[in-house]
PDB file of N, CA and C in Angstrom:
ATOM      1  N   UNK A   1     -41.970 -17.763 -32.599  1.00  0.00           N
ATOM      2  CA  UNK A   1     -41.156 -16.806 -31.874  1.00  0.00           C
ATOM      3  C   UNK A   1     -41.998 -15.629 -31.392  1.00  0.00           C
ATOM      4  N   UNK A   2     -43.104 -15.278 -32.455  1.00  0.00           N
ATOM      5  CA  UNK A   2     -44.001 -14.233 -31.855  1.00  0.00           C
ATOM      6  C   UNK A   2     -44.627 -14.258 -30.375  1.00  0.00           C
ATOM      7  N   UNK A   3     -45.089 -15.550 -30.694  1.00  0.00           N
ATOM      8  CA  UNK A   3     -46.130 -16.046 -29.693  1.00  0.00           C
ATOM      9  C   UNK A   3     -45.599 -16.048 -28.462  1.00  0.00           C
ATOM     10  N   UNK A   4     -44.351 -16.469 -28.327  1.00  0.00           N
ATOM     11  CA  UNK A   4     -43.212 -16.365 -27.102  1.00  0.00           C
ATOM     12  C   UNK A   4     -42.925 -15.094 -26.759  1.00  0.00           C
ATOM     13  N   UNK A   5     -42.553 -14.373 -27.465  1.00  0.00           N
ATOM     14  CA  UNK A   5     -42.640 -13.061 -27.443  1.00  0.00           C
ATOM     15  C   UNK A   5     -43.684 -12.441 -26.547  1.00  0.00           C
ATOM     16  N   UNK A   6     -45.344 -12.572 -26.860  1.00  0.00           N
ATOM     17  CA  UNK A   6     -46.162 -12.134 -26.577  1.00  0.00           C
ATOM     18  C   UNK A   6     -47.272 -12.740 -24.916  1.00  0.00           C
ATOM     19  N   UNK A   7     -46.306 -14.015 -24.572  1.00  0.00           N
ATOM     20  CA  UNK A   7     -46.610 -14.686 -23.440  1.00  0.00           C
ATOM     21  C   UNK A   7     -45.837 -14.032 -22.998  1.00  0.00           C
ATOM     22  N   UNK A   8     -44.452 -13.890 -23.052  1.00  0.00           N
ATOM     23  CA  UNK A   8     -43.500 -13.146 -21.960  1.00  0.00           C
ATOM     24  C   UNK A   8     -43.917 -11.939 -21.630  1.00  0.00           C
ATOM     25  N   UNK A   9     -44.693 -11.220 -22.734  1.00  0.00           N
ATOM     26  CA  UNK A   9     -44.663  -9.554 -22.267  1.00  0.00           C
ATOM     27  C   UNK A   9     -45.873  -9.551 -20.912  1.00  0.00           C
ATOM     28  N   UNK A  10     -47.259 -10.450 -21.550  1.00  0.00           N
ATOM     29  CA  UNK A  10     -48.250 -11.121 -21.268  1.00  0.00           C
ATOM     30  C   UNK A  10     -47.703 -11.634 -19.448  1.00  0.00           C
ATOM     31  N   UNK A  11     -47.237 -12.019 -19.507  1.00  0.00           N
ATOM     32  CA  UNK A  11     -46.788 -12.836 -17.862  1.00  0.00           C
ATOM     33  C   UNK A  11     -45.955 -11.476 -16.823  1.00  0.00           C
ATOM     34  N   UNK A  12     -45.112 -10.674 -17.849  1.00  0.00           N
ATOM     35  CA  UNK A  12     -44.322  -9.659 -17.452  1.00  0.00           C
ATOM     36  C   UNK A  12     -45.423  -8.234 -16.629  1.00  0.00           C
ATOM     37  N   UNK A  13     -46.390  -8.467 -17.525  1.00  0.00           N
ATOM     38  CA  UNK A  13     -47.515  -7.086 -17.298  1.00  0.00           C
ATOM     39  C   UNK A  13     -48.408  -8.038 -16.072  1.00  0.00           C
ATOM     40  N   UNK A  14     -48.755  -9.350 -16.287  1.00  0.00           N
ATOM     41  CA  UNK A  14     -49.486  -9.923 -14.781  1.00  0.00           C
ATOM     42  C   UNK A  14     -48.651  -9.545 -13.571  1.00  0.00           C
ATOM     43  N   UNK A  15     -47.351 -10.262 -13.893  1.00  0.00           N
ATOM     44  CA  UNK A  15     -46.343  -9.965 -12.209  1.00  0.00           C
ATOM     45  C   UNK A  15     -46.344  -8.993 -11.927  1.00  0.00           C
ATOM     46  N   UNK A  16     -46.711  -7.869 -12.692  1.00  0.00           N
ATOM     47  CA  UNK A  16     -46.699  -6.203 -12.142  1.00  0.00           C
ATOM     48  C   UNK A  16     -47.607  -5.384 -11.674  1.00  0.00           C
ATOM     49  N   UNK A  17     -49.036  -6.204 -12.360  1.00  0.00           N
ATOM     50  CA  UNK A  17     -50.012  -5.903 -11.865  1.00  0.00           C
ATOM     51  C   UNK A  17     -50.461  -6.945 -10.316  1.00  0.00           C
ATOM     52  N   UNK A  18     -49.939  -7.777 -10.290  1.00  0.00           N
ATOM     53  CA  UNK A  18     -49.757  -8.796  -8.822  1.00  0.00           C
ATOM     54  C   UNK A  18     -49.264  -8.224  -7.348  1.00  0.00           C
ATOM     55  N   UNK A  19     -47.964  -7.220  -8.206  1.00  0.00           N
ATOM     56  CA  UNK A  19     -46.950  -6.927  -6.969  1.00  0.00           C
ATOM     57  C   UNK A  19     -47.566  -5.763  -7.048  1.00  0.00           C
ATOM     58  N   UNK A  20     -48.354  -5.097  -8.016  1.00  0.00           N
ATOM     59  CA  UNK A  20     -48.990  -3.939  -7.567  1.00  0.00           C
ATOM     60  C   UNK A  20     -49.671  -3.540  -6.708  1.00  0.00           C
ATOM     61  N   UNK A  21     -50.691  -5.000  -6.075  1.00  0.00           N
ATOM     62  CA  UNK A  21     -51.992  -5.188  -5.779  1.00  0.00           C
ATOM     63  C   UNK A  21     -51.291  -5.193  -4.538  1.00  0.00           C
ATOM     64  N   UNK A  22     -50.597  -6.022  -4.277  1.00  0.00           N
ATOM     65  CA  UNK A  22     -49.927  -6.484  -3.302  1.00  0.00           C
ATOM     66  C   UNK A  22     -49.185  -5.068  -2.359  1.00  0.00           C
ATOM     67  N   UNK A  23     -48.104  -4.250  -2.931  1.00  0.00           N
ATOM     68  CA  UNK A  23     -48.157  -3.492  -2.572  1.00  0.00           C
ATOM     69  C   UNK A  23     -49.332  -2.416  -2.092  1.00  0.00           C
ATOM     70  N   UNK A  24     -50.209  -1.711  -2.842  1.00  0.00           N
ATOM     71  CA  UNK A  24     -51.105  -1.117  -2.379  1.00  0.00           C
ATOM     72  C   UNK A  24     -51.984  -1.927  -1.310  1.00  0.00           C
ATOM     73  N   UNK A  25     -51.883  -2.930  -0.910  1.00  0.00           N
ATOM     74  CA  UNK A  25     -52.749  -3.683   0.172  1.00  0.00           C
ATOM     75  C   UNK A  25     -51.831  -3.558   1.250  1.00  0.00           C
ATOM     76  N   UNK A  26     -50.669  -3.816   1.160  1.00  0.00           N
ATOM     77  CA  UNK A  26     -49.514  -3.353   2.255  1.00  0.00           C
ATOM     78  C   UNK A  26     -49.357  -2.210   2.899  1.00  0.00           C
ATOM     79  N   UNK A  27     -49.377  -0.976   2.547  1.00  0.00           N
ATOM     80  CA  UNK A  27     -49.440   0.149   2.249  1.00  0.00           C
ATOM     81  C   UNK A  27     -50.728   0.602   2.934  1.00  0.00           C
ATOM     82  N   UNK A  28     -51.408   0.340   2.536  1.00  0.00           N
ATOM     83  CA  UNK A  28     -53.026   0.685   2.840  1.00  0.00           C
ATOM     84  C   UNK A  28     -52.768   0.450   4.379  1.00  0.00           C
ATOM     85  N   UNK A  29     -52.391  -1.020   4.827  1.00  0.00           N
ATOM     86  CA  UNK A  29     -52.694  -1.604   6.181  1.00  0.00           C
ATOM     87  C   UNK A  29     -51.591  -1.095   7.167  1.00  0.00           C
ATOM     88  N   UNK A  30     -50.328  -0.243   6.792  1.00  0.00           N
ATOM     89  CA  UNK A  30     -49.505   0.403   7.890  1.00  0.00           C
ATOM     90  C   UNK A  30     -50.311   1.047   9.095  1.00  0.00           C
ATOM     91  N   UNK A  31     -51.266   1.980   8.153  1.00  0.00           N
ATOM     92  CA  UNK A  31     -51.605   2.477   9.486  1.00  0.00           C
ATOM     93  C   UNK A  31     -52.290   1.561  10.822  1.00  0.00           C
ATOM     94  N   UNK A  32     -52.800   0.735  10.110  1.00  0.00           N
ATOM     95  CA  UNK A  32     -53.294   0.456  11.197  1.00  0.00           C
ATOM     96  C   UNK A  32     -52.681  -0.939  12.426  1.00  0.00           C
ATOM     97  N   UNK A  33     -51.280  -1.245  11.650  1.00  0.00           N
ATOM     98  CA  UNK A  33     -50.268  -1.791  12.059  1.00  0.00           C
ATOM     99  C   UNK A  33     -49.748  -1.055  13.030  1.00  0.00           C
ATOM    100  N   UNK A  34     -49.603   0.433  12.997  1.00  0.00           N
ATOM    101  CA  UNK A  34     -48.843   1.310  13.660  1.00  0.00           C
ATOM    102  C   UNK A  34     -49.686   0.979  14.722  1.00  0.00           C
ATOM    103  N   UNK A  35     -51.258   1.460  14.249  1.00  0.00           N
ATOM    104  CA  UNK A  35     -52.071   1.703  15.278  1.00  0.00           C
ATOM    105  C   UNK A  35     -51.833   0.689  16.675  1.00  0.00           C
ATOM    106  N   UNK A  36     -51.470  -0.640  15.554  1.00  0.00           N
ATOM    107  CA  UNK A  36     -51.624  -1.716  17.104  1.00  0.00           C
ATOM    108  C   UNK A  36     -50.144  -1.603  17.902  1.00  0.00           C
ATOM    109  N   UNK A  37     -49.346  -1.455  17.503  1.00  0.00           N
ATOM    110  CA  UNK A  37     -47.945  -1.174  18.422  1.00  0.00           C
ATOM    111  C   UNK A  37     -48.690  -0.531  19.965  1.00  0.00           C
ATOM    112  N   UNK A  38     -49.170  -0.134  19.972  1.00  0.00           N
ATOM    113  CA  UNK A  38     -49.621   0.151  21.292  1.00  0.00           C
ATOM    114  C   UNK A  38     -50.603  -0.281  21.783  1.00  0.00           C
ATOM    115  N   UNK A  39     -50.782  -1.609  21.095  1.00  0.00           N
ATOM    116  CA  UNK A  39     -52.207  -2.245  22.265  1.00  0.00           C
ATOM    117  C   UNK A  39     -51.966  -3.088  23.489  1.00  0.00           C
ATOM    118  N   UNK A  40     -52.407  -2.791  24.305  1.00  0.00           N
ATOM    119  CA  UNK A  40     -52.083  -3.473  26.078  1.00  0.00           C
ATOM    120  C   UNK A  40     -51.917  -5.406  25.538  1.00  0.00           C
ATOM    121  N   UNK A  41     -52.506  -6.118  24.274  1.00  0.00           N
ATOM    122  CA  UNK A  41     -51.893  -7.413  24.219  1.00  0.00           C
ATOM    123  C   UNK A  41     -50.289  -7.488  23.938  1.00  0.00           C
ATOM    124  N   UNK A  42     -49.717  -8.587  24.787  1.00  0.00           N
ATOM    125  CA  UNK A  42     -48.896  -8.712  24.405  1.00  0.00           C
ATOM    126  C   UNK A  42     -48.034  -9.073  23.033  1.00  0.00           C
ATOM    127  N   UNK A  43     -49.070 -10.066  22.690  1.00  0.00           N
ATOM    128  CA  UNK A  43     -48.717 -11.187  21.494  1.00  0.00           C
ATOM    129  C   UNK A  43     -49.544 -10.011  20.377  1.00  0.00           C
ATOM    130  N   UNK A  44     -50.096  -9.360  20.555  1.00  0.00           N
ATOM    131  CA  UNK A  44     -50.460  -8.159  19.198  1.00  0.00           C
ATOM    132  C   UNK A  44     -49.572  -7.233  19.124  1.00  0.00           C
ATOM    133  N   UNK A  45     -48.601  -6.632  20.258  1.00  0.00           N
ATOM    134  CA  UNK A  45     -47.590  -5.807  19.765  1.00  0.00           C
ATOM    135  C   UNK A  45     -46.466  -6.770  19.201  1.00  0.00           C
ATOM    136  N   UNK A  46     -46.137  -7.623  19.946  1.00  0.00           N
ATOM    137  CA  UNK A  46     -45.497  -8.537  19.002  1.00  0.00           C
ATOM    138  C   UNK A  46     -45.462  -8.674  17.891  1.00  0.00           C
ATOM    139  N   UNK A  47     -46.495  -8.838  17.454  1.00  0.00           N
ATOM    140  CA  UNK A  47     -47.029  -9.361  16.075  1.00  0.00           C
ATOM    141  C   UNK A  47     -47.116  -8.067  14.675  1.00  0.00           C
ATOM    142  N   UNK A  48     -47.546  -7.044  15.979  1.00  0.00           N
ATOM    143  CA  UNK A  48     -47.674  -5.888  14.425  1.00  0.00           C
ATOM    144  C   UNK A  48     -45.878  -5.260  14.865  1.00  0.00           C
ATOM    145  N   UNK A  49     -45.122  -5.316  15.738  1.00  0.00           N
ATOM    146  CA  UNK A  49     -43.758  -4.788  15.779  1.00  0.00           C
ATOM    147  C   UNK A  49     -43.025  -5.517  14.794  1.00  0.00           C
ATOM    148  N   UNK A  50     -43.330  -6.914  14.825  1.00  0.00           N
ATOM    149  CA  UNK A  50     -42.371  -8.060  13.925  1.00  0.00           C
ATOM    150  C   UNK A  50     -43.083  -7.676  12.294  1.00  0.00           C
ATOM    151  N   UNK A  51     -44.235  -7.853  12.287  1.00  0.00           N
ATOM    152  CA  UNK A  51     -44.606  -7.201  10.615  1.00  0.00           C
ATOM    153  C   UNK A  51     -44.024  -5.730  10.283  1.00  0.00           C
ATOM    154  N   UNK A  52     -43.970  -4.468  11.216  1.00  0.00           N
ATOM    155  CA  UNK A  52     -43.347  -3.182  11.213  1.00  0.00           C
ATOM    156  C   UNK A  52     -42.189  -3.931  10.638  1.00  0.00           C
ATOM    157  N   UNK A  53     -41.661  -4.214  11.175  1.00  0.00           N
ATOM    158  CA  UNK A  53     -40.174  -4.805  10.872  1.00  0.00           C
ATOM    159  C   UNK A  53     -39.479  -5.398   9.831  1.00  0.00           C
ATOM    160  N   UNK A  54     -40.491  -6.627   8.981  1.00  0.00           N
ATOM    161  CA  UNK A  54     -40.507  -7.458   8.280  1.00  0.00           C
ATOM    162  C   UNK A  54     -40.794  -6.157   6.687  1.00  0.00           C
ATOM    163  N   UNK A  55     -41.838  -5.102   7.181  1.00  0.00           N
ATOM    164  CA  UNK A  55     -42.331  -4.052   6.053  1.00  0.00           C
ATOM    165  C   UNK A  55     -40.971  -3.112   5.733  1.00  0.00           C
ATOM    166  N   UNK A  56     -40.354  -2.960   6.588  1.00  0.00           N
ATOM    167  CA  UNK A  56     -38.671  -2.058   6.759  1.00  0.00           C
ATOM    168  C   UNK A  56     -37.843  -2.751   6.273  1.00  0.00           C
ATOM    169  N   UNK A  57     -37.861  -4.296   5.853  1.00  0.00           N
ATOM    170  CA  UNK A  57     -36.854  -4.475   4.834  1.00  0.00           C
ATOM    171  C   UNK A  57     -37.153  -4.285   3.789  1.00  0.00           C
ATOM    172  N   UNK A  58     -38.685  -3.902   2.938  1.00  0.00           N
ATOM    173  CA  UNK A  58     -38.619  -3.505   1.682  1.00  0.00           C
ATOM    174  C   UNK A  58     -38.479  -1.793   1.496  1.00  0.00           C
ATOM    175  N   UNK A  59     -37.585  -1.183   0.803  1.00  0.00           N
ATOM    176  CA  UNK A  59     -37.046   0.225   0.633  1.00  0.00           C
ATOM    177  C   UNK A  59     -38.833   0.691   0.405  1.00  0.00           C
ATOM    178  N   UNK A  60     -39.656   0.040  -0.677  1.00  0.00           N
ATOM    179  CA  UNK A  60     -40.206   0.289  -1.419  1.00  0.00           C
ATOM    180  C   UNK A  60     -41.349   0.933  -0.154  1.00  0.00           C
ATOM    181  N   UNK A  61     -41.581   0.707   1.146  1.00  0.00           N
ATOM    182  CA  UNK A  61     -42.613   0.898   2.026  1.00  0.00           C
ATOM    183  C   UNK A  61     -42.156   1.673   3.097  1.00  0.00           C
ATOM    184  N   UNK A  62     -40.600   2.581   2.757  1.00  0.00           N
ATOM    185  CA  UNK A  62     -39.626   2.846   3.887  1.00  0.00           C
ATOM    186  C   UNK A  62     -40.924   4.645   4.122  1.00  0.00           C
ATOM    187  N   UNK A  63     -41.010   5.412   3.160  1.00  0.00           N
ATOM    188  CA  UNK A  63     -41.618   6.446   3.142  1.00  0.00           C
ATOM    189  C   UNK A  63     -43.479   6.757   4.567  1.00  0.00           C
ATOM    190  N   UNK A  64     -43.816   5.326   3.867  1.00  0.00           N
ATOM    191  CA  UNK A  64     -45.199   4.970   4.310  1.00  0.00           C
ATOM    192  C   UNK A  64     -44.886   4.701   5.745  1.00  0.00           C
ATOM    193  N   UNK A  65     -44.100   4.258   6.339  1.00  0.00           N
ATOM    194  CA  UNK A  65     -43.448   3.169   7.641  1.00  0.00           C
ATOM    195  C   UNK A  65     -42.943   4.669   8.567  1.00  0.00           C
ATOM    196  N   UNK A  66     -42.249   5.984   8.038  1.00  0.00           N
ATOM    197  CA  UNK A  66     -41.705   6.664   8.653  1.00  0.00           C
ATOM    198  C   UNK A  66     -42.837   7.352   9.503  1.00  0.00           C
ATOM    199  N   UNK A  67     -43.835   7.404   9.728  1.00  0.00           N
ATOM    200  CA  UNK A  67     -44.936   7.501  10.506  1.00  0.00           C
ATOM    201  C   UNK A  67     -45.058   7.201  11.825  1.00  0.00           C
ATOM    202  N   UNK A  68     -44.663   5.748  11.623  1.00  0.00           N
ATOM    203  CA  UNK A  68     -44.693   5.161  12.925  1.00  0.00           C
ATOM    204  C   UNK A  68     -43.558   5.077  13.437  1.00  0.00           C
ATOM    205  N   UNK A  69     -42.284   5.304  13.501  1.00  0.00           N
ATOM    206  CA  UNK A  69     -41.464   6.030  13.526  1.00  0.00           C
ATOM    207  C   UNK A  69     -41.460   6.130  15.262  1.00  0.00           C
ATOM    208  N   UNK A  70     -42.220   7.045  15.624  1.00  0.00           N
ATOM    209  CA  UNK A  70     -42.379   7.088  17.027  1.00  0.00           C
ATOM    210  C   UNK A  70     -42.875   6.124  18.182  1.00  0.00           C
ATOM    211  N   UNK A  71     -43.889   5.382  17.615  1.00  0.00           N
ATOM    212  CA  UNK A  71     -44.296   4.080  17.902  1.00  0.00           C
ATOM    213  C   UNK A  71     -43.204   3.281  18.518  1.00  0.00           C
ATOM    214  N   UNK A  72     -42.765   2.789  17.182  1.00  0.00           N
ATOM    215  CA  UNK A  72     -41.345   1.911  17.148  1.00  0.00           C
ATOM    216  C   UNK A  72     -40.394   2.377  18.150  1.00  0.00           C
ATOM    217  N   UNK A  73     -40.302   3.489  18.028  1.00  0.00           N
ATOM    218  CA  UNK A  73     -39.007   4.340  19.231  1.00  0.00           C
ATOM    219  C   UNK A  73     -39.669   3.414  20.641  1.00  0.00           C
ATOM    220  N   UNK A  74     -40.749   3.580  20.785  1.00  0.00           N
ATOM    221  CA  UNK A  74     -41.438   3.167  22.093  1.00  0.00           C
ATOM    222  C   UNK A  74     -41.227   1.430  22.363  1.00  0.00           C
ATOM    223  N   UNK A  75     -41.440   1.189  21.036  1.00  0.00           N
ATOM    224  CA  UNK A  75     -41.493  -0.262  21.474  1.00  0.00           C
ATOM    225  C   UNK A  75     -39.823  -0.606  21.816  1.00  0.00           C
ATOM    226  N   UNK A  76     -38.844   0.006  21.999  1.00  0.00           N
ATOM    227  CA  UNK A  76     -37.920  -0.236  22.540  1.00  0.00           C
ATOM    228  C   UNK A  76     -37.575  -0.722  23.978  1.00  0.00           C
ATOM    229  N   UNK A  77     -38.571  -0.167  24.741  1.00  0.00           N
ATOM    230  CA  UNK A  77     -38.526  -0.150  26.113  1.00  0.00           C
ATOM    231  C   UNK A  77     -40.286  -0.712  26.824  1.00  0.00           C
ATOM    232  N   UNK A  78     -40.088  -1.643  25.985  1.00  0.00           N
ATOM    233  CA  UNK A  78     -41.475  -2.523  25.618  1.00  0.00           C
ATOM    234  C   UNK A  78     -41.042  -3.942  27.167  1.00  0.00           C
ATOM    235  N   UNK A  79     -42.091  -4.127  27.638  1.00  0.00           N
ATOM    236  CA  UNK A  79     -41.534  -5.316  28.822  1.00  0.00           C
ATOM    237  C   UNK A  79     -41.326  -6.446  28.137  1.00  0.00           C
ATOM    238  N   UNK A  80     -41.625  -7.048  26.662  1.00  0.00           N
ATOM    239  CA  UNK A  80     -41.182  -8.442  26.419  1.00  0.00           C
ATOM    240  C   UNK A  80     -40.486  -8.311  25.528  1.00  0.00           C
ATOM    241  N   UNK A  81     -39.300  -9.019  25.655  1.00  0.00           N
ATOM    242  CA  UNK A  81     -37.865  -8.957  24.964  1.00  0.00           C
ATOM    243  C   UNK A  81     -38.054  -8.999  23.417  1.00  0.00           C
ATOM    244  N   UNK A  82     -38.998  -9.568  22.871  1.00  0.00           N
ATOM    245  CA  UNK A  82     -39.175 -10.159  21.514  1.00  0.00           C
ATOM    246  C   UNK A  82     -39.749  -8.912  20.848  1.00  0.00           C
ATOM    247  N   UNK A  83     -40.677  -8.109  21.562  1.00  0.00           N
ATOM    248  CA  UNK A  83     -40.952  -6.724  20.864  1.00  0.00           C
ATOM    249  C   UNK A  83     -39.958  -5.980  20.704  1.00  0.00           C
ATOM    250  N   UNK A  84     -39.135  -5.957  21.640  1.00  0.00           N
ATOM    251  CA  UNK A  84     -37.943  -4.920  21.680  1.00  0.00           C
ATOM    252  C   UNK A  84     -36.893  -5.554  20.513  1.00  0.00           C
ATOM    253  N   UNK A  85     -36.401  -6.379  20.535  1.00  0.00           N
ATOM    254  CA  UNK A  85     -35.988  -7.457  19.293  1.00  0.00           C
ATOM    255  C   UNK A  85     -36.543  -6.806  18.449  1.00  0.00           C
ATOM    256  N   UNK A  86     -37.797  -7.181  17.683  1.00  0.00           N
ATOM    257  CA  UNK A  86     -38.520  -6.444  16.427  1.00  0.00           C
ATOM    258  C   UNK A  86     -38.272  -4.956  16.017  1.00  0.00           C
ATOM    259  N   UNK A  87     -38.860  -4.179  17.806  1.00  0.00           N
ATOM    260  CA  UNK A  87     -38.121  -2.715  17.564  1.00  0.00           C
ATOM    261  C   UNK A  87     -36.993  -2.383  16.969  1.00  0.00           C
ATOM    262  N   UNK A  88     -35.895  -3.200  17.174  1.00  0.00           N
ATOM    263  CA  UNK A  88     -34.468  -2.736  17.050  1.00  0.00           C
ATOM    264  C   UNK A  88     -34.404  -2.848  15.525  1.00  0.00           C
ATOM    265  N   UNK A  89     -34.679  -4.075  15.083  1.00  0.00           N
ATOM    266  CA  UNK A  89     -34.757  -4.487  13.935  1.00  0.00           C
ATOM    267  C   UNK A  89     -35.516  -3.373  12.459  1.00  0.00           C
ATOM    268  N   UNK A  90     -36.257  -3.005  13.388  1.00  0.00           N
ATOM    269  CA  UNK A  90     -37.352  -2.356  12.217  1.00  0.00           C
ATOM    270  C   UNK A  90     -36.511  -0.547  12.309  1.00  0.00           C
ATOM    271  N   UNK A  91     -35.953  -0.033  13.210  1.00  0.00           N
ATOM    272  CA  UNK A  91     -35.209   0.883  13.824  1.00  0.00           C
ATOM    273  C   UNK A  91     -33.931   0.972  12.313  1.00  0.00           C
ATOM    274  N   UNK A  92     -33.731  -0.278  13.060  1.00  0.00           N
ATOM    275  CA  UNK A  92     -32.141  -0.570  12.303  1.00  0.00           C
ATOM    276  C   UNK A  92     -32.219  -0.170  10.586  1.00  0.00           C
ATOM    277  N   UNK A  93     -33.432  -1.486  10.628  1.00  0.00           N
ATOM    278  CA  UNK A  93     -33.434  -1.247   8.848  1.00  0.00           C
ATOM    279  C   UNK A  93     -33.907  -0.036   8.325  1.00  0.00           C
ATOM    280  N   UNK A  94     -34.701   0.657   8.820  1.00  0.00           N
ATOM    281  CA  UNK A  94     -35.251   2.154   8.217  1.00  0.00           C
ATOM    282  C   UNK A  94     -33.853   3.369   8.524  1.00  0.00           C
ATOM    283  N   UNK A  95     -33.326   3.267   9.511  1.00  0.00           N
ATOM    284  CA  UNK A  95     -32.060   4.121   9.332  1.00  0.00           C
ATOM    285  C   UNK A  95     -31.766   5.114   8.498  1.00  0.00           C
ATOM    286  N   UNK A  96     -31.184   3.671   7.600  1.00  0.00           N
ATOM    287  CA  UNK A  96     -30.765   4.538   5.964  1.00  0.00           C
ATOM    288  C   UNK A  96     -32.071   5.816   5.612  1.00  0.00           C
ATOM    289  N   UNK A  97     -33.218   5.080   5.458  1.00  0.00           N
ATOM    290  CA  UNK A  97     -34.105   6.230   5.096  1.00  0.00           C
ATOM    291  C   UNK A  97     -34.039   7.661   5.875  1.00  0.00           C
ATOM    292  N   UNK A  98     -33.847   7.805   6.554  1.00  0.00           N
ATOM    293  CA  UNK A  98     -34.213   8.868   7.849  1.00  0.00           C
ATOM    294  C   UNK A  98     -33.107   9.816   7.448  1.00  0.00           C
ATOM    295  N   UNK A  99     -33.562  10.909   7.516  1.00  0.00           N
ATOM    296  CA  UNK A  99     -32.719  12.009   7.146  1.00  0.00           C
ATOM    297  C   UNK A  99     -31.449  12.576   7.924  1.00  0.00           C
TER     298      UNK A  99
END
């Protein structure tokens, strides 16, 4: 029973140090996610608007994300429909946060 005991705590302290890592690597890379929202490729604003977006459903990255904030406002009125899609999305879900 010990031993069970001491794998669970054991597995409990890895997953935390995992999602830790994980987070701080997330975190770290906003900025420069933001940064690309405004690059003349198409398929790269795409790509960092839909990750903006995908980062705004976790609460846990809502603080770090309010930055770009203005970015995002922009990519609203973005010429390909699928950025603006992402915009709305990433808009939508940060909401709640916004004062």
């Amino acid at each position: 029973m010990t031993e069970l005991a001491v794998h669970s705590v054991s597995h409990d302290t890895a997953k935390s140090e995992i999602y830790s890592v994980f987070h701080d690597a997330m975190k770290a890379g906003i900025p420069q996610i933001v940064e690309m929202l405004g690059d003349s490729d198409r398929e790269l604003r795409e790509s960092s608007t839909r990750t903006f977006g995908r980062l705004a459903d976790h609460a846990v990255f809502h603080n770090a994300l309010k930055a770009g904030i203005p970015q995002i406002t922009e990519m609203l009125g973005d010429s390909d429909r699928e950025v603006r899609q992402s915009a709305t999305h990433a808009l939508g879900t940060l909401a709640p946060a916004l004062p």
